[in-house]
C-alpha atoms as a PDB file:
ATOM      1  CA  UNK A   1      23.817   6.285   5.330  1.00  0.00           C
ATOM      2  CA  UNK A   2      25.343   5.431   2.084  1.00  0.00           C
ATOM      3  CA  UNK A   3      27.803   2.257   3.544  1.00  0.00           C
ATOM      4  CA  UNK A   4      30.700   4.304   1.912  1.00  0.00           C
ATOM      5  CA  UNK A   5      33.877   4.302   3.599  1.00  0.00           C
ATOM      6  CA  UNK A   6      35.190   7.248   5.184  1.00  0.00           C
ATOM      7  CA  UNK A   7      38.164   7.510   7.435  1.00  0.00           C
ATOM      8  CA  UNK A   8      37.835   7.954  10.822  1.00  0.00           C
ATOM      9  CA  UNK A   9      38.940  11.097  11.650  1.00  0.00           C
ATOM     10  CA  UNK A  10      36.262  12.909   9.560  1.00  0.00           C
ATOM     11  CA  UNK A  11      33.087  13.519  11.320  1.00  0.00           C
ATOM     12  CA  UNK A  12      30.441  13.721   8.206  1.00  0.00           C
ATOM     13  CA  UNK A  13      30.318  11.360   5.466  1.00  0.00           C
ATOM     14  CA  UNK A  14      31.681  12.581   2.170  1.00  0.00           C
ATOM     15  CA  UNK A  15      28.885  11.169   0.122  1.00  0.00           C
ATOM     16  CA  UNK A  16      26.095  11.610   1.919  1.00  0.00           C
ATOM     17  CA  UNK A  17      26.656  14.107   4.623  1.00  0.00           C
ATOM     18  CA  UNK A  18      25.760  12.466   7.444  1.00  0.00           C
ATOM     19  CA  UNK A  19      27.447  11.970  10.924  1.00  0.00           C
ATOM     20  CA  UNK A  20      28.705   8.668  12.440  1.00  0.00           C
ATOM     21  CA  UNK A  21      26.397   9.619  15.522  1.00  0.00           C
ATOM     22  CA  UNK A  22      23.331   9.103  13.134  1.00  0.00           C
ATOM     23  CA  UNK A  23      24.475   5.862  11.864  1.00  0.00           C
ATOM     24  CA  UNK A  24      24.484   4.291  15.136  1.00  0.00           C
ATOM     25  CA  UNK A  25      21.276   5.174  15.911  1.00  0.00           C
ATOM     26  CA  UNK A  26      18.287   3.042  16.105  1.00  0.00           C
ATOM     27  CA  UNK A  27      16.238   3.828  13.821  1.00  0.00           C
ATOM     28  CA  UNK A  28      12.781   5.692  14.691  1.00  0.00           C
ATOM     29  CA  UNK A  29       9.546   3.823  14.828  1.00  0.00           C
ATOM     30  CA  UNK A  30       6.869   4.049  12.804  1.00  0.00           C
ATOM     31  CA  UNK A  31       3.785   6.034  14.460  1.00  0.00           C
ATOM     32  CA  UNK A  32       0.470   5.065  12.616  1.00  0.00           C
ATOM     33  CA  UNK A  33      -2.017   7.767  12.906  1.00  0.00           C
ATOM     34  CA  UNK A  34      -5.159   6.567  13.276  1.00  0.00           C
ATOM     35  CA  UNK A  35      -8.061   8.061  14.271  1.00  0.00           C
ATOM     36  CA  UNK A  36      -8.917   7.573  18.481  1.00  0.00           C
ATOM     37  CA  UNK A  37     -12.846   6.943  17.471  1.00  0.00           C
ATOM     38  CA  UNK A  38     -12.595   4.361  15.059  1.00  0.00           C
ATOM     39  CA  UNK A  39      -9.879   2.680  17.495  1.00  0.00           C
ATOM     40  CA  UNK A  40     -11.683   2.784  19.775  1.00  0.00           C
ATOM     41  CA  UNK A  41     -14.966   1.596  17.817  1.00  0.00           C
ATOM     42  CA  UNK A  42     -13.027  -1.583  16.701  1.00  0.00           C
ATOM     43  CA  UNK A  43     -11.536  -2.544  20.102  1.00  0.00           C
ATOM     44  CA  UNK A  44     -14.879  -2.527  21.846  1.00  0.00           C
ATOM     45  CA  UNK A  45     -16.380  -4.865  19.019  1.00  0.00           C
ATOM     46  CA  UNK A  46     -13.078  -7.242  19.717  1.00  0.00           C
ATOM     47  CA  UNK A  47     -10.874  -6.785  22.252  1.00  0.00           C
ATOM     48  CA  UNK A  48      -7.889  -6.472  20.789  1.00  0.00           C
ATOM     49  CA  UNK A  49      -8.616  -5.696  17.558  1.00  0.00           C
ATOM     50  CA  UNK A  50      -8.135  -1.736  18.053  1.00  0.00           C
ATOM     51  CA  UNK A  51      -4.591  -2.486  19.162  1.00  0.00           C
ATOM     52  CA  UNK A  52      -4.065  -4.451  16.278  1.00  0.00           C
ATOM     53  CA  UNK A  53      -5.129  -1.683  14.224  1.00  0.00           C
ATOM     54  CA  UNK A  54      -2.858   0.796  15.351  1.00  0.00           C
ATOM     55  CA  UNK A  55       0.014  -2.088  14.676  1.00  0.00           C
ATOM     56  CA  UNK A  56       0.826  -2.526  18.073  1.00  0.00           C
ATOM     57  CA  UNK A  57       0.763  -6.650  17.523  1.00  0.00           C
ATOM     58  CA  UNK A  58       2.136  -8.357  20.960  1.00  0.00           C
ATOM     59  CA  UNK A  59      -0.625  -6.275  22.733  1.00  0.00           C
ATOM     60  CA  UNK A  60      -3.621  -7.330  20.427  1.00  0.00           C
ATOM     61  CA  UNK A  61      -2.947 -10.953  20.352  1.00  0.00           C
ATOM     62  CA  UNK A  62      -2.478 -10.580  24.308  1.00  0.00           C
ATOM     63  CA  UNK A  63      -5.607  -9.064  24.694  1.00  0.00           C
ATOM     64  CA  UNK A  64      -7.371 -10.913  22.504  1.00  0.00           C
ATOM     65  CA  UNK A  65      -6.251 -14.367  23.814  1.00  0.00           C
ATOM     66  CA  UNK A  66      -7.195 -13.042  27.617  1.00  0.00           C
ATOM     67  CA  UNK A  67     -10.581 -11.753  26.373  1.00  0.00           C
ATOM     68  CA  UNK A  68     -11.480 -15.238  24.543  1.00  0.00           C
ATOM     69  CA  UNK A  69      -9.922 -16.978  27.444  1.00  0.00           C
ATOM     70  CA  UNK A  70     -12.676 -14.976  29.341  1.00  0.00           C
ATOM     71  CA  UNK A  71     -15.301 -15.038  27.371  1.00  0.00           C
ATOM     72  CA  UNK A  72     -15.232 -18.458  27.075  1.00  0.00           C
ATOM     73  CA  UNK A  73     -15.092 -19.540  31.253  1.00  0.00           C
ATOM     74  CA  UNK A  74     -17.867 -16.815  31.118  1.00  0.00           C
ATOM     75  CA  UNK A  75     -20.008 -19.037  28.505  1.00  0.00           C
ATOM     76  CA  UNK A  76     -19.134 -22.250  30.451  1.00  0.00           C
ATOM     77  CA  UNK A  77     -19.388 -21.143  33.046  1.00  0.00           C
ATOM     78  CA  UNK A  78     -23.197 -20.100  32.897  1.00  0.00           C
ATOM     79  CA  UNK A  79     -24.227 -23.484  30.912  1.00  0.00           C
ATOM     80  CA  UNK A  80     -22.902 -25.554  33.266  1.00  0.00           C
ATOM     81  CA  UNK A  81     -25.312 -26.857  35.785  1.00  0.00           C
ATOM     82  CA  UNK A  82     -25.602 -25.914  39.223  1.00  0.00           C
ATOM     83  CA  UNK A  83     -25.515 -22.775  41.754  1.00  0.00           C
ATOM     84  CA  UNK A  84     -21.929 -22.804  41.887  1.00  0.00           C
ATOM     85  CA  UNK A  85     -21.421 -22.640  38.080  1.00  0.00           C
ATOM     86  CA  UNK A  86     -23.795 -19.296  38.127  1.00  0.00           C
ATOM     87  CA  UNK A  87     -22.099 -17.553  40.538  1.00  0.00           C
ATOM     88  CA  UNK A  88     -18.414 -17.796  38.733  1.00  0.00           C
ATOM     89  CA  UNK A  89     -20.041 -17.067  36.186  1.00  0.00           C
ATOM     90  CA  UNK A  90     -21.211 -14.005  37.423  1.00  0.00           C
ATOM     91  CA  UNK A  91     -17.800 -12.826  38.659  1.00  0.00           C
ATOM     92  CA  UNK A  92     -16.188 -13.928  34.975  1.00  0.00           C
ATOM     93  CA  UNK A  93     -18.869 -11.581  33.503  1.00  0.00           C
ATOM     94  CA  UNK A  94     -17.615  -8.621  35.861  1.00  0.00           C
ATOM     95  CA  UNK A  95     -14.243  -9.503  34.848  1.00  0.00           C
ATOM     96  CA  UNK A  96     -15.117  -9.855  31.135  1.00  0.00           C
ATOM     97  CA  UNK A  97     -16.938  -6.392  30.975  1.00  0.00           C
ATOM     98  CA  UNK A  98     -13.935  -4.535  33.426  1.00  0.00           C
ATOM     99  CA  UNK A  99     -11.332  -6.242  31.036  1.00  0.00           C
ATOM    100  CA  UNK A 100     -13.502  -5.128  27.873  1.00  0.00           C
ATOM    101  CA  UNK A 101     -13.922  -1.508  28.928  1.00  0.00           C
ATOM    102  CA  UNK A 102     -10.257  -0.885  30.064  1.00  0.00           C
ATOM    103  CA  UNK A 103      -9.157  -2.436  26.648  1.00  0.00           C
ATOM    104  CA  UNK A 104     -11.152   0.282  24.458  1.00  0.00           C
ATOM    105  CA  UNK A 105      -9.865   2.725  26.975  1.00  0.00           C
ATOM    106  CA  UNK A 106      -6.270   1.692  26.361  1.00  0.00           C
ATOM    107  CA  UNK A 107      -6.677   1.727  22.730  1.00  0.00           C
ATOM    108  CA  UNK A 108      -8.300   5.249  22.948  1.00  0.00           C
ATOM    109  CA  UNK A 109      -5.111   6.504  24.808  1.00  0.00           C
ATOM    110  CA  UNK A 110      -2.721   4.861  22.305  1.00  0.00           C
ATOM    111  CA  UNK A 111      -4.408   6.048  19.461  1.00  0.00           C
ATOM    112  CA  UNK A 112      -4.680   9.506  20.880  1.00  0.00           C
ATOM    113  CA  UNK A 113      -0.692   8.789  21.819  1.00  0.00           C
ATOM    114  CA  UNK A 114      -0.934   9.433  25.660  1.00  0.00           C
ATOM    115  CA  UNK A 115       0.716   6.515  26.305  1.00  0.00           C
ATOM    116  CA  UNK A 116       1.096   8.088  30.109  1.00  0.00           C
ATOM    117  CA  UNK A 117      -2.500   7.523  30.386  1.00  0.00           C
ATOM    118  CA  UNK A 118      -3.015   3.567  29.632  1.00  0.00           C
ATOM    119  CA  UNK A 119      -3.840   1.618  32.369  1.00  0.00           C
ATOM    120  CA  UNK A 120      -2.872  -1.739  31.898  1.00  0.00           C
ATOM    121  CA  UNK A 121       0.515  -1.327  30.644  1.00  0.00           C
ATOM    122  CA  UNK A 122       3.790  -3.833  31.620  1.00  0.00           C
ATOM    123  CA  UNK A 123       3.582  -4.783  35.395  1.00  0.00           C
ATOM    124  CA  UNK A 124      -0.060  -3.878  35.327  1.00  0.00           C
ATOM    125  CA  UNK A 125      -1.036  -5.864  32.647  1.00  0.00           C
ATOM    126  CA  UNK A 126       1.389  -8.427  33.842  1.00  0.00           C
ATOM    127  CA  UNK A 127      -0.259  -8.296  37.346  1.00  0.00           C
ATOM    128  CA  UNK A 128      -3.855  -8.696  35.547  1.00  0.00           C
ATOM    129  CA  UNK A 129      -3.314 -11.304  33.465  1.00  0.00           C
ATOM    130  CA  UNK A 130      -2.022 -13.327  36.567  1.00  0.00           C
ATOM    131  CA  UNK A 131      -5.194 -12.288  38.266  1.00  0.00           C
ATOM    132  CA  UNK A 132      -7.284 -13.614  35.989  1.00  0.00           C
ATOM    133  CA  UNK A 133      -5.544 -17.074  35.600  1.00  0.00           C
ATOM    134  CA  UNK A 134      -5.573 -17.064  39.903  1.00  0.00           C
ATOM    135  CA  UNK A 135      -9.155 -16.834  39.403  1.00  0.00           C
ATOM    136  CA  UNK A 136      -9.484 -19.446  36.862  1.00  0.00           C
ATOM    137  CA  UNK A 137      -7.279 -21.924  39.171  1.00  0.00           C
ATOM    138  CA  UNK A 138      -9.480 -21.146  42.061  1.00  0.00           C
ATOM    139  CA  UNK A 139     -12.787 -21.971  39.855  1.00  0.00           C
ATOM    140  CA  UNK A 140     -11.528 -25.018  39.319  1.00  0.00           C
ATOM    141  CA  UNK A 141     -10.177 -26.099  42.297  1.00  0.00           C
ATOM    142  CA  UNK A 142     -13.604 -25.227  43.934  1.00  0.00           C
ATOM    143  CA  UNK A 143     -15.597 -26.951  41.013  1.00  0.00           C
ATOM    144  CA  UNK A 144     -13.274 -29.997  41.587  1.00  0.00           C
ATOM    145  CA  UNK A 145     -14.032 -30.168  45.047  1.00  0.00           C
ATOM    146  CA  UNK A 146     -18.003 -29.497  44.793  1.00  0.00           C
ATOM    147  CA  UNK A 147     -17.664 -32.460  42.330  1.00  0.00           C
ATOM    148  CA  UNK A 148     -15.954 -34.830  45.012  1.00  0.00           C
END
């Protein structure tokens, strides 16, 4: 894909050889090969991170925000005083360890590159994500009230 000029009824390029098919086409991404235990390794020290390392950006900062977004309702959550402060934060612990585990899982499968196999991918993770912020709203609409 030289950028010479060729006229349109030839097929091939007379520099370069190649076809007009190929230079319309997209070209091909970049596959990092990475090894799936080290991936994995990093994601499950910071959610996110293992994505990250295998390039795939938009999904580690995702991930990352949700688990700090977590994390940190979880830490609240559990300072805060009273009974109704422990018990969200008992459910933003489940959530924090389920959302941990399926992101080192997910970064196992891309690294391995069975993307078939990764569980929270587009609606999913969509679907998730709005889960978690439904809980949020509901913590503190019920913290609100307990406060009235």
């Amino acid at each position: 894909m030289c950028e010479t000029e060729n006229p349109l009824a030839v097929s091939t390029c007379s520099v370069c050889g190649s076809t007009f098919a190929q230079t319309l086409k997209e070209p091909e991404e970049k596959v990092i090969q990475r090894d799936p235990g080290t991936v994995t390794l990093i994601s499950m020290f910071l959610p996110g991170a293992g994505h990250a390392y295998l390039g795939l950006w938009p999904q580690a900062i995702a991930r990352g925000v949700i688990s700090f977004l977590v994390v940190a309702v979880t830490v609240l959550a559990a300072v805060a005083p009273g009974s109704q402060s422990k018990a969200l934060a008992g459910v933003f612990f489940m959530v924090s360890f389920g959302w941990w585990a399926v992101t080192a899982h997910d970064a196992y499968r891309e690294a391995t590159h069975r993307h078939y196999a990764v569980i929270l991918k587009d609606r999913s993770f969509l679907f998730v994500v709005l889960g978690i912020l439904l809980l949020l709203t509901a913590m503190v609409v019920v913290t609100l009230a307990g406060a009235r």
